[in-house]
Protein backbone atom coordinates (compact mmCIF):
# COMPACT_ATOMS: atom_id res chain seq x y z
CA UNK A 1 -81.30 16.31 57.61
CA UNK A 2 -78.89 17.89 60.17
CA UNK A 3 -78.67 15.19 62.08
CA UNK A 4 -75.65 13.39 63.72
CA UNK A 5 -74.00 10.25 62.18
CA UNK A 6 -72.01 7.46 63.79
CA UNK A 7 -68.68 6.29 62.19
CA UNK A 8 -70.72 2.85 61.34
CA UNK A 9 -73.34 5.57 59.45
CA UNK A 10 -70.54 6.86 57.45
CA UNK A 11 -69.22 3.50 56.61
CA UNK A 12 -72.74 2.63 55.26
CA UNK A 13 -73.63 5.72 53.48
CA UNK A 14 -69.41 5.58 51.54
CA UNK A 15 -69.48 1.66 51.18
CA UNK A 16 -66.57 1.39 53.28
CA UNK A 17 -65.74 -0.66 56.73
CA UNK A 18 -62.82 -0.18 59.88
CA UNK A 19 -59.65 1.30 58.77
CA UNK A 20 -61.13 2.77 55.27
CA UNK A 21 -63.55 4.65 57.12
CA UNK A 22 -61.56 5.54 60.12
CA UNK A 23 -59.03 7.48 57.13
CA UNK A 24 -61.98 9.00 55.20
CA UNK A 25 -63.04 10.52 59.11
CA UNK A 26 -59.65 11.36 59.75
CA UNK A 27 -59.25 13.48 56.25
CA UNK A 28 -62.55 15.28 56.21
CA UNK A 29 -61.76 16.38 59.67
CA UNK A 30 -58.35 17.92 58.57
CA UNK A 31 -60.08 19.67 56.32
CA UNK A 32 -62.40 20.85 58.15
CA UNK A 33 -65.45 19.16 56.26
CA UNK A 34 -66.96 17.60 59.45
CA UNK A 35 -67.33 18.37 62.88
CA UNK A 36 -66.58 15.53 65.70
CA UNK A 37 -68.65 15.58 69.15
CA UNK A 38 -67.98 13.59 71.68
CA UNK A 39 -65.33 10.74 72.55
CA UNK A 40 -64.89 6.92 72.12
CA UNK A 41 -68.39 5.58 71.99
CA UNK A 42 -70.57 8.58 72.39
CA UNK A 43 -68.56 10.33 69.20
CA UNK A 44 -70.92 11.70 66.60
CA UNK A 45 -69.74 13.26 63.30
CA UNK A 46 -71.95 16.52 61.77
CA UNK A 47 -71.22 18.39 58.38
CA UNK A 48 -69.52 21.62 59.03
CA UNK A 49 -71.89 24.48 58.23
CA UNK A 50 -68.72 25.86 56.59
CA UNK A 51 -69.68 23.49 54.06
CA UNK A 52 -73.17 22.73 53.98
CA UNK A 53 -76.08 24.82 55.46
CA UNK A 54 -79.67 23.90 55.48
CA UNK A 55 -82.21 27.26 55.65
CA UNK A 56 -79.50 29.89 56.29
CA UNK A 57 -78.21 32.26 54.36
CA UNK A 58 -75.69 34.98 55.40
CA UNK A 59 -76.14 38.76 53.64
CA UNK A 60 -74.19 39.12 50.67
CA UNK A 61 -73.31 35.38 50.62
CA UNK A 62 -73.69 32.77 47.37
CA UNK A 63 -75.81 29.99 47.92
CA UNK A 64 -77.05 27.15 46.28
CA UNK A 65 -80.55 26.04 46.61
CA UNK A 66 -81.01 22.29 46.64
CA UNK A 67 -84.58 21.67 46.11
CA UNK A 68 -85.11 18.62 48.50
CA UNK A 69 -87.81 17.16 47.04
CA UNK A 70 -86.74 17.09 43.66
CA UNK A 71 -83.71 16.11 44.59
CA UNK A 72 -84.67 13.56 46.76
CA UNK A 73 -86.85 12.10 44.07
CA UNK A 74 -83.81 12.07 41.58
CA UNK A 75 -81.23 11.53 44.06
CA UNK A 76 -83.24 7.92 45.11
CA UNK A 77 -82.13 6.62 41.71
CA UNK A 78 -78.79 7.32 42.24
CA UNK A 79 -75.80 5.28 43.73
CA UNK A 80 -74.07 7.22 46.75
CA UNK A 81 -71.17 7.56 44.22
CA UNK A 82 -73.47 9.44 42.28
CA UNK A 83 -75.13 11.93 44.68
CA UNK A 84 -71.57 12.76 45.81
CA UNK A 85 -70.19 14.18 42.65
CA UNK A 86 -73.40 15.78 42.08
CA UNK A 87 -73.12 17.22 45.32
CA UNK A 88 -69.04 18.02 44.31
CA UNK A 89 -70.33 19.60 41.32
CA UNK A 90 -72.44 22.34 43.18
CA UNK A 91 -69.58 24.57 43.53
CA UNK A 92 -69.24 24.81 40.22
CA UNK A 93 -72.36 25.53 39.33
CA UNK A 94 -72.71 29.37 36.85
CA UNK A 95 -75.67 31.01 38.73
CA UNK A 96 -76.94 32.64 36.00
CA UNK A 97 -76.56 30.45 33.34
CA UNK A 98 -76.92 26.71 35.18
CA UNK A 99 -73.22 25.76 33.19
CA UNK A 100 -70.60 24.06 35.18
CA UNK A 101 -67.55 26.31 34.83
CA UNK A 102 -64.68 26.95 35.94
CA UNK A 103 -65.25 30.36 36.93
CA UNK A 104 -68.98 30.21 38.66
CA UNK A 105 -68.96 33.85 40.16
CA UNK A 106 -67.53 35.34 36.41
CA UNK A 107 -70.41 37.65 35.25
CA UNK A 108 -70.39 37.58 31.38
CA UNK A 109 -72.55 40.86 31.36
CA UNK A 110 -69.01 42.61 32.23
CA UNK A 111 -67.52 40.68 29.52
CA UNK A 112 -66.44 37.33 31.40
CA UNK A 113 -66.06 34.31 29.20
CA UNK A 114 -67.49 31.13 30.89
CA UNK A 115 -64.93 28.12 31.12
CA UNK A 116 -67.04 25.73 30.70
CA UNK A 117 -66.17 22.05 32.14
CA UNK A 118 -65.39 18.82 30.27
CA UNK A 119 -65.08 16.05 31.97
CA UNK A 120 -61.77 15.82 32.53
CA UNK A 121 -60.94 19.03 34.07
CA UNK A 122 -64.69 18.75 36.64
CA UNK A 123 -62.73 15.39 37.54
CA UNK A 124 -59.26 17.11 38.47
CA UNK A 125 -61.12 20.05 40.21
CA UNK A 126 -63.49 17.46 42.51
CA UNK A 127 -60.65 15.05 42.55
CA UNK A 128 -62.26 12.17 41.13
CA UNK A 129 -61.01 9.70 38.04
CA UNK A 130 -62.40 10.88 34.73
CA UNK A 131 -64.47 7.50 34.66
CA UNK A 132 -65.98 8.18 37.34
CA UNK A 133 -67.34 11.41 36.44
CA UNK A 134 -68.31 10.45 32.80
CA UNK A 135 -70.18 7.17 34.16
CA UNK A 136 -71.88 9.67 36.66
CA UNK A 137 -72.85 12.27 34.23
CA UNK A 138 -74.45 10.01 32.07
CA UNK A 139 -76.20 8.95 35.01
CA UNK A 140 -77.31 12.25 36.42
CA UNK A 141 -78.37 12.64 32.73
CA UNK A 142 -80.40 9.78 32.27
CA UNK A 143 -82.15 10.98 35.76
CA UNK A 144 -83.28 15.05 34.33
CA UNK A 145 -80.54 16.47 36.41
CA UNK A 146 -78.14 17.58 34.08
CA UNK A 147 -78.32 17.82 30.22
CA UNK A 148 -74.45 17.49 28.39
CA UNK A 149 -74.11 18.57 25.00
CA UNK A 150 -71.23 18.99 22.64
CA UNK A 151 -70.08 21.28 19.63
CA UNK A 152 -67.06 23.21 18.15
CA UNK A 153 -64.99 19.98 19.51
CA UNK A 154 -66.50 20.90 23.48
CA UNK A 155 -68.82 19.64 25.41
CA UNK A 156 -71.24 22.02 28.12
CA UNK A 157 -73.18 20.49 31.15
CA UNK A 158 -75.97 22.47 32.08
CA UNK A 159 -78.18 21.74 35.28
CA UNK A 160 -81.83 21.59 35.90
CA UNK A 161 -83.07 24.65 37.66
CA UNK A 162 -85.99 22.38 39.34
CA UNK A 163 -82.91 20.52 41.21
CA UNK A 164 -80.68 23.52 41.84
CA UNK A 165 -80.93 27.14 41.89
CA UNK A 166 -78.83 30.00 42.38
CA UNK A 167 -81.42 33.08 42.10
CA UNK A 168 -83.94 34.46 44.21
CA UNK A 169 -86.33 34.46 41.25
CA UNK A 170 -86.59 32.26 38.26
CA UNK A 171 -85.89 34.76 35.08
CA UNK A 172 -87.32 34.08 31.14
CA UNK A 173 -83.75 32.45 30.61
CA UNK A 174 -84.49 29.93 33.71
CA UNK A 175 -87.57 29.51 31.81
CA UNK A 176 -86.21 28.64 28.94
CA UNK A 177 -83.62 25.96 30.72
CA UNK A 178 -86.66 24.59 32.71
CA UNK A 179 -88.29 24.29 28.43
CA UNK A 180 -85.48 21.96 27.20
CA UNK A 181 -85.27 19.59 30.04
CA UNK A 182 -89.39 19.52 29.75
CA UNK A 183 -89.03 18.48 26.09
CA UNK A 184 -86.86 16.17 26.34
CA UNK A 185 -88.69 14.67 29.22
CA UNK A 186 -91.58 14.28 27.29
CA UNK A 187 -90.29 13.52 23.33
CA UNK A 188 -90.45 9.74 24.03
CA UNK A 189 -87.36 9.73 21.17
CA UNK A 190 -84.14 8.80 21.91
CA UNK A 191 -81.51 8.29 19.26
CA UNK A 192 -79.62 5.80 21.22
């Protein structure tokens, strides 16, 4: 919400206490990932807008929309853990086609092949264990987020349009991706 966290908020929102924490700050400050205000007990911590922007967009820039309040709706059901690697996934995220890839900015209409990613490699490139990121996909799954599908021995995750959005309009292909995840929201059959 663009408002300034404490070190304790940090600890809450990562699940972490003292020295834990006081590394994690340390580390996203190296890299840049949040800003620090202040000093001993008046410090405050923001995202950098390097990072994360809320409302702007610079000319000629690629953006992400995060719809808030499908998100947020979504994003309640989820464990911090969760959120996070969705939120580490955005980068990743093909705006044309809603695939994670590899390459998010290739443009298959001048012959680009998507690399689509598996689990494995999403965890390497967001620097996460490949548990982790299976256990969350199948969670952001179970949630509408993300549909995961497999075939010719590889496996595609596509996101929901209604959660994130790369376009300034929605096309008849981002209908189309809005059609599955509506059917399968309302089947009521699961094969499980």
């Amino acid at each position: 919400e663009g408002k300034p966290m404490t070190s304790t908020t940090i600890g809450k929102i990562i699940g972490k206490k003292g020295r834990s924490v006081k590394r994690v700050l340390e580390s996203l400050l190296e890299e840049g990932v949040i800003v620090k205000e202040g000093e001993t007990r008046g410090v405050r911590y923001y995202v950098s807008e390097k990072y994360h922007k809320i409302g702007k967009v610079l000319d000629g820039q690629l953006f992400t929309k995060l719809y808030k309040e499908e998100a947020r709706q979504k994003v309640e059901k989820l464990s911090v853990q969760e959120a996070g690697i969705l939120y580490k996934m955005l980068p990743y995220f093909h705006r044309d086609t809603y695939y994670l890839v590899e390459n998010p900015d290739a443009c298959e209409a001048d012959g680009e092949i998507l690399r689509m990613l598996n689990h494995q490699t999403l965890a390497g490139l967001i620097n996460e264990s490949e548990t982790v990121v299976k256990d969350a996909v199948n969670q952001l799954q179970s949630q509408g987020i993300l549909i995961k599908f497999s075939t010719y021995n590889k496996t595609a995750i596509l996101l929901n349009p209604r959660v994130v959005y790369r376009s300034t309009y929605y096309n008849s292909y981002t209908h189309e991706v809005l059609g599955h995840f509506d059917r399968m929201k309302n089947s009521g059959q699961s094969f499980d």
